[in-house]
N, C-alpha and C. Protein backbone atom coordinates (compact mmCIF):
# COMPACT_ATOMS: atom_id res chain seq x y z
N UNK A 1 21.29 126.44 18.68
CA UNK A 1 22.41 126.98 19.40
C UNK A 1 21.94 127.47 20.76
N UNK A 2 22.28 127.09 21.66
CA UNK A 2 22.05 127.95 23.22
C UNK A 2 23.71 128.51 23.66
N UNK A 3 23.50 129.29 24.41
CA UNK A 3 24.60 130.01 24.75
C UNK A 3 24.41 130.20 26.65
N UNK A 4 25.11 129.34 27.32
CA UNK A 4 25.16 129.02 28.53
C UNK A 4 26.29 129.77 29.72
N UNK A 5 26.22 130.70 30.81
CA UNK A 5 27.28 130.67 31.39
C UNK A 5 27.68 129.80 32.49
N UNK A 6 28.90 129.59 32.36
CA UNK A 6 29.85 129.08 33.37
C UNK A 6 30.85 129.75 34.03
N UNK A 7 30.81 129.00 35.41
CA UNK A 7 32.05 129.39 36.01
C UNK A 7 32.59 127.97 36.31
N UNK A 8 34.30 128.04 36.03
CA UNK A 8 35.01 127.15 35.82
C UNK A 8 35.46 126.99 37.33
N UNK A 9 35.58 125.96 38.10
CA UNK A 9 36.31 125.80 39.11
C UNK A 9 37.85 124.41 38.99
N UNK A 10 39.31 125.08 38.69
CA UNK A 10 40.16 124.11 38.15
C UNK A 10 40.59 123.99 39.59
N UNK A 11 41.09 122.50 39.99
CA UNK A 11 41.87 122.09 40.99
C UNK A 11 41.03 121.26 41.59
N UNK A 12 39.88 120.63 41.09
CA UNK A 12 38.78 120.46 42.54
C UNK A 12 38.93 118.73 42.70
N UNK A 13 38.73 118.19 44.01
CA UNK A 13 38.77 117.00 44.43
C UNK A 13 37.77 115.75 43.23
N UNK A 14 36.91 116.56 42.92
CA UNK A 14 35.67 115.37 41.98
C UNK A 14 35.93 116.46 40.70
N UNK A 15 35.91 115.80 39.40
CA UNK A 15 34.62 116.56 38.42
C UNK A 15 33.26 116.35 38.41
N UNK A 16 32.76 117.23 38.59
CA UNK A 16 30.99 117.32 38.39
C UNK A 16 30.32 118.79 37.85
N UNK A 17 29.26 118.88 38.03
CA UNK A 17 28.86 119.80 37.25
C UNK A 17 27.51 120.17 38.09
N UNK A 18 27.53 121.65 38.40
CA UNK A 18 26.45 122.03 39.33
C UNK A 18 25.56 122.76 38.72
N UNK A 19 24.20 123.17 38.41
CA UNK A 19 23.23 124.08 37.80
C UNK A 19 22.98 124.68 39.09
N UNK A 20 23.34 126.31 39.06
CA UNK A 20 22.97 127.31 39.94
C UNK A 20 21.69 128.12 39.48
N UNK A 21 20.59 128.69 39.68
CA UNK A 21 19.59 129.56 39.60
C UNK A 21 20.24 130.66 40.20
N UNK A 22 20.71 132.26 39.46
CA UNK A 22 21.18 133.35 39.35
C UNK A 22 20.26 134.31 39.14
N UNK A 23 20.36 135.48 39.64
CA UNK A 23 19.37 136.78 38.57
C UNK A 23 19.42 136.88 37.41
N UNK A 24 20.78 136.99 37.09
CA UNK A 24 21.09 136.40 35.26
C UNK A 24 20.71 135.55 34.77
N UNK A 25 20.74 134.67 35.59
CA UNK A 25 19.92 133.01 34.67
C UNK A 25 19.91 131.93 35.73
N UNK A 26 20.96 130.77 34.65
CA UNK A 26 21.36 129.82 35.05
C UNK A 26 22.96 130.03 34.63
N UNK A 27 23.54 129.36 36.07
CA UNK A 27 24.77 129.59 35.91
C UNK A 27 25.36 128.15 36.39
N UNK A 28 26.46 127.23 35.61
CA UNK A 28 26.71 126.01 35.49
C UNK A 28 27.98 126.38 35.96
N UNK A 29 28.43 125.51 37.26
CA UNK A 29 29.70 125.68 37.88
C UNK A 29 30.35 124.16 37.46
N UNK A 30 31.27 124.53 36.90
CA UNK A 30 31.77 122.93 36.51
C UNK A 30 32.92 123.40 37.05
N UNK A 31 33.53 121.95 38.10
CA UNK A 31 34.44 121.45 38.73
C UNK A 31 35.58 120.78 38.15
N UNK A 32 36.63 121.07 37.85
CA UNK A 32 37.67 120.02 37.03
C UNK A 32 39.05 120.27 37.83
N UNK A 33 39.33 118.40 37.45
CA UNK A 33 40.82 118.31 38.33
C UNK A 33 41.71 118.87 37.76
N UNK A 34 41.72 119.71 36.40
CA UNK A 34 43.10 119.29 35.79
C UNK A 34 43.27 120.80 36.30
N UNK A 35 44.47 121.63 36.12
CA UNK A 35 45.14 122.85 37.17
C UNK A 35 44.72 124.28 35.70
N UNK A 36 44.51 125.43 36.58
CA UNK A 36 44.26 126.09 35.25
C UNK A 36 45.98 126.54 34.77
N UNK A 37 46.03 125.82 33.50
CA UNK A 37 47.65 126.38 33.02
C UNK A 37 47.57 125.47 31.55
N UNK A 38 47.94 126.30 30.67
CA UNK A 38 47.61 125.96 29.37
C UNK A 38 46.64 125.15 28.84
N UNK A 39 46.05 125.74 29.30
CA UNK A 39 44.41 125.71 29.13
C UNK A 39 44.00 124.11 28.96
N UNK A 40 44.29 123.50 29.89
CA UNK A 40 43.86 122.26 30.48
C UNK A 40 42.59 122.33 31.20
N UNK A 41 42.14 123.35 31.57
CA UNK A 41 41.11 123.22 32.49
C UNK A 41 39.51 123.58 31.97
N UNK A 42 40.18 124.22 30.56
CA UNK A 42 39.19 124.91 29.94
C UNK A 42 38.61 123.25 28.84
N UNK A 43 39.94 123.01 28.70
CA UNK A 43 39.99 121.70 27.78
C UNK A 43 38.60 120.49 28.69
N UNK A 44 39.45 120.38 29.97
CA UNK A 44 38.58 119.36 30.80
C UNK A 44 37.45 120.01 30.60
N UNK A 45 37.07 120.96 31.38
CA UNK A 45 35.55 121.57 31.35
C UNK A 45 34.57 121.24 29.87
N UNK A 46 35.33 121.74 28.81
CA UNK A 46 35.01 121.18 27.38
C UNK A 46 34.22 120.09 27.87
N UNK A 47 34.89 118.76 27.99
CA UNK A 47 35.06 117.83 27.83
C UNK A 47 33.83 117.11 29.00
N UNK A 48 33.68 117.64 29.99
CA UNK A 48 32.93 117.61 30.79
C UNK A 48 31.45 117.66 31.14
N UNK A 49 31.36 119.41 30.03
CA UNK A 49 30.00 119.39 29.55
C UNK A 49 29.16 118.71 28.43
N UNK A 50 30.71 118.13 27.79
CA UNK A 50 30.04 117.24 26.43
C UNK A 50 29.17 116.10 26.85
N UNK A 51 30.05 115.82 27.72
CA UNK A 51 29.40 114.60 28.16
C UNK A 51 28.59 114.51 29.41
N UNK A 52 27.78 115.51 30.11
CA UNK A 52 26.60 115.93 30.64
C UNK A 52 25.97 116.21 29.92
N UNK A 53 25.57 116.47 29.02
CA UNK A 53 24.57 117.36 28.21
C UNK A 53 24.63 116.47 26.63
N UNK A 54 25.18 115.49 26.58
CA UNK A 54 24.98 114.19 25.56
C UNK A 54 25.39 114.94 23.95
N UNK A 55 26.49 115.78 24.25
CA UNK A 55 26.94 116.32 22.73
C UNK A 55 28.39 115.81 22.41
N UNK A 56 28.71 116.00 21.46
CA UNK A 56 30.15 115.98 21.11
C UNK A 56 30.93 117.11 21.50
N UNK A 57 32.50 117.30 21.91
CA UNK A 57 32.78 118.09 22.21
C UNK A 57 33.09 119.06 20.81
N UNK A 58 33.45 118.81 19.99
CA UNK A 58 33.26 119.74 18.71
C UNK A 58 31.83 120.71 18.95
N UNK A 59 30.83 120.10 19.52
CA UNK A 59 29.68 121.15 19.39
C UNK A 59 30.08 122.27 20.66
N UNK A 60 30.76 121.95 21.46
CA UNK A 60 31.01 123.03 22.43
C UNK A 60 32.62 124.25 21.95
N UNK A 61 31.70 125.43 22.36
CA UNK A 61 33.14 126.55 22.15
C UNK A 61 33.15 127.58 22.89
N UNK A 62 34.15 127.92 23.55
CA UNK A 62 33.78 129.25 24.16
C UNK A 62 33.96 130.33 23.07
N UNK A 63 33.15 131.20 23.84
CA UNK A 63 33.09 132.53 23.37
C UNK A 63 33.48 133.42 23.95
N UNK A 64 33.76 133.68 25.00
CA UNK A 64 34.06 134.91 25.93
C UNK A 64 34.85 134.06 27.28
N UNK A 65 35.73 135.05 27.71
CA UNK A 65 36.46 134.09 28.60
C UNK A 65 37.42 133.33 29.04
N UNK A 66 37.89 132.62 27.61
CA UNK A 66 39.17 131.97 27.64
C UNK A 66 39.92 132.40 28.93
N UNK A 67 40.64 133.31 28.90
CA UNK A 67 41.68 133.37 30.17
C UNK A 67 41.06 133.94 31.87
N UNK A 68 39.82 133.82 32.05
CA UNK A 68 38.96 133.51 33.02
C UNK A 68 38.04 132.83 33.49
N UNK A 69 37.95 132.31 34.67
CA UNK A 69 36.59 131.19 35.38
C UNK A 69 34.90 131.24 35.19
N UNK A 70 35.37 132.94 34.67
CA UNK A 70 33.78 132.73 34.48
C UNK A 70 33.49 133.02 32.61
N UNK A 71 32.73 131.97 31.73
CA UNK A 71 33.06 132.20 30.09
C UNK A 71 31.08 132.18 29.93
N UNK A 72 31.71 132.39 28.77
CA UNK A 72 30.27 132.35 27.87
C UNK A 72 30.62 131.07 27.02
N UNK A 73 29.71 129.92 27.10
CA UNK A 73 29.74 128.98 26.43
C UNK A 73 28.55 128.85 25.42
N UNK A 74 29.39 128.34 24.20
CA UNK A 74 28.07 128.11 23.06
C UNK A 74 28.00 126.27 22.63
N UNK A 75 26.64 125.62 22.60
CA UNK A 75 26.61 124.67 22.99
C UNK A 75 25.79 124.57 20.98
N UNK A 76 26.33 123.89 20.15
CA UNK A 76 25.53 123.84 18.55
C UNK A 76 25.32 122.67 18.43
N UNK A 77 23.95 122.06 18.73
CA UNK A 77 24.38 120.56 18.92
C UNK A 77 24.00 119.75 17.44
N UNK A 78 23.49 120.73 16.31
CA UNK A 78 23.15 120.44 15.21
C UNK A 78 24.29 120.96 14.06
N UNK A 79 25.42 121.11 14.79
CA UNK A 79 26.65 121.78 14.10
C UNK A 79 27.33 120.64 13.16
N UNK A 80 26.46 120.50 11.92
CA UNK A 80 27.58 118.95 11.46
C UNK A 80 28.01 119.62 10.15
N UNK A 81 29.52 118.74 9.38
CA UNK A 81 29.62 118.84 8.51
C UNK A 81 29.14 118.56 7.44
N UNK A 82 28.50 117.29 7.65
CA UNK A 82 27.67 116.32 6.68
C UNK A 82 26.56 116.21 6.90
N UNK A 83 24.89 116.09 6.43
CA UNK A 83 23.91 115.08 6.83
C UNK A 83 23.55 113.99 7.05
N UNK A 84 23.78 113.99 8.10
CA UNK A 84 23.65 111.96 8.75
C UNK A 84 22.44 111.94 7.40
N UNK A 85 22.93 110.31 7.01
CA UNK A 85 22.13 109.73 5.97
C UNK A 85 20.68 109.32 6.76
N UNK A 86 19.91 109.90 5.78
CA UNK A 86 18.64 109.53 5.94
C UNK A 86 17.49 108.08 5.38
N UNK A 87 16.89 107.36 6.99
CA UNK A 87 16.53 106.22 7.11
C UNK A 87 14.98 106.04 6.31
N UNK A 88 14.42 107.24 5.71
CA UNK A 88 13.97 107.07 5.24
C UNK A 88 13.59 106.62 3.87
N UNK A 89 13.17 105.58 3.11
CA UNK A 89 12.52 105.39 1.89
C UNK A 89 11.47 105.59 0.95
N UNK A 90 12.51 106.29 -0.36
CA UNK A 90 11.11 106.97 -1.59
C UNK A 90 11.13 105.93 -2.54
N UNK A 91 9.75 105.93 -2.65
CA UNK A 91 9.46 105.43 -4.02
C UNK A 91 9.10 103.42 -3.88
């Protein structure tokens, strides 16, 4: 599990995704077109980091934040229901 902050920027010309160096840390400014209003933007952003960071979006959730730009994101990328079947052979 890592737990990442962001600040959301909704309305923007590109989506992309910026890594800032902060006193706090690292702080990930992700850019999304869609407008912030029923939570479309939080949705895009979701959707955004899934696919920078090579996870499913099920592994991403916020935690803190929802109705502001700047959240606490939790990233579980070993979060499964099942155990992928294993390629290995006994016996």
């Amino acid at each position: 599990m890592q737990i990442i902050n962001v600040r959301v920027i909704p309305k923007a010309k590109i989506q992309t995704v910026k890594k800032e160096l902060h006193e706090d840390g690292i702080l990930y400014r992700v850019y999304v077109t869609a407008p912030a209003q029923d939570g479309r933007a939080n949705k895009a952003a979701i959707e955004l980091l899934a696919h920078e960071m090579g996870v499913a979006k099920s592994k991403i959730s916020i935690i803190s934040g929802q109705h502001s730009r700047s959240k606490k994101i939790r990233i579980d990328p070993w979060k499964t229901k099942i155990s992928p079947p294993s390629t290995r052979r006994y016996g």
